[in-house]
Protein backbone atom coordinates (compact mmCIF):
# COMPACT_ATOMS: atom_id res chain seq x y z
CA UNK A 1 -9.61 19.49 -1.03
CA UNK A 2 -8.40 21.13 2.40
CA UNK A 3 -8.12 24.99 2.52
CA UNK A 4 -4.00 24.43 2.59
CA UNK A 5 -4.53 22.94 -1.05
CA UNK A 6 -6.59 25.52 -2.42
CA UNK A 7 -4.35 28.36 -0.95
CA UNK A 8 -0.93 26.53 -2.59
CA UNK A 9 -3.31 25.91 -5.64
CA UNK A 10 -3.91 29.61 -5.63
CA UNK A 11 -0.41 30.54 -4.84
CA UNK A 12 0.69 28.56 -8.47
CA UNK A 13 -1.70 30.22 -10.41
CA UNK A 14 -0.79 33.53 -9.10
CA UNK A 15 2.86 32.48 -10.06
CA UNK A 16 2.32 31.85 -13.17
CA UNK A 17 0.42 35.19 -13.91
CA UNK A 18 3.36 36.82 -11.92
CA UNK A 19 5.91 35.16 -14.55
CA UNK A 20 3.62 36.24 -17.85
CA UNK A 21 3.25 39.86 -16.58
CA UNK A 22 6.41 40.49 -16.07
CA UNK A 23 7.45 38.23 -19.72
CA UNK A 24 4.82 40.74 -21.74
CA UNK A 25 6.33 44.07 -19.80
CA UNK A 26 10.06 42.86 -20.60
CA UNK A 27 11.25 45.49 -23.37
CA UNK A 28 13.66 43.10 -24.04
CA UNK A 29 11.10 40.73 -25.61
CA UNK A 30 10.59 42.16 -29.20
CA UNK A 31 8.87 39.49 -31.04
CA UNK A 32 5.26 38.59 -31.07
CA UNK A 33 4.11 37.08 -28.07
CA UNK A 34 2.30 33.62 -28.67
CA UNK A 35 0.81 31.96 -25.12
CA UNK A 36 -0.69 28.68 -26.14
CA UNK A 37 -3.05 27.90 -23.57
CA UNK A 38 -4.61 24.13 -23.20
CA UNK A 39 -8.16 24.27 -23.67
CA UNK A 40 -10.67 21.59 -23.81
CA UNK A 41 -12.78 22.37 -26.78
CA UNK A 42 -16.38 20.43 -26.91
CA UNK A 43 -19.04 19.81 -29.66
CA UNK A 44 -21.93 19.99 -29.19
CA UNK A 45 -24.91 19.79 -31.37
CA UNK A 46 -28.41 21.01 -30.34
């Protein structure tokens, strides 16, 4: 991955944290607030 990538890589995620800030902070939002994130969720047994 070339350091162009990673910067517009970087410059999504901070995006998307821009646009959920500013979603949670809007008084105009009175209901809960769900986020369902994807996860990848693993067993494992020892």
């Amino acid at each position: 991955m070339t350091t162009t990538e990673k910067i517009a890589n970087a410059k999504k995620r901070i995006d998307e944290l821009e646009r959920l800030i500013k979603y949670w902070n809007d008084s105009d939002h009175d209901e809960a607030k769900i986020v369902n994130f994807a996860g990848k969720i693993e067993n494992k047994v020892a």
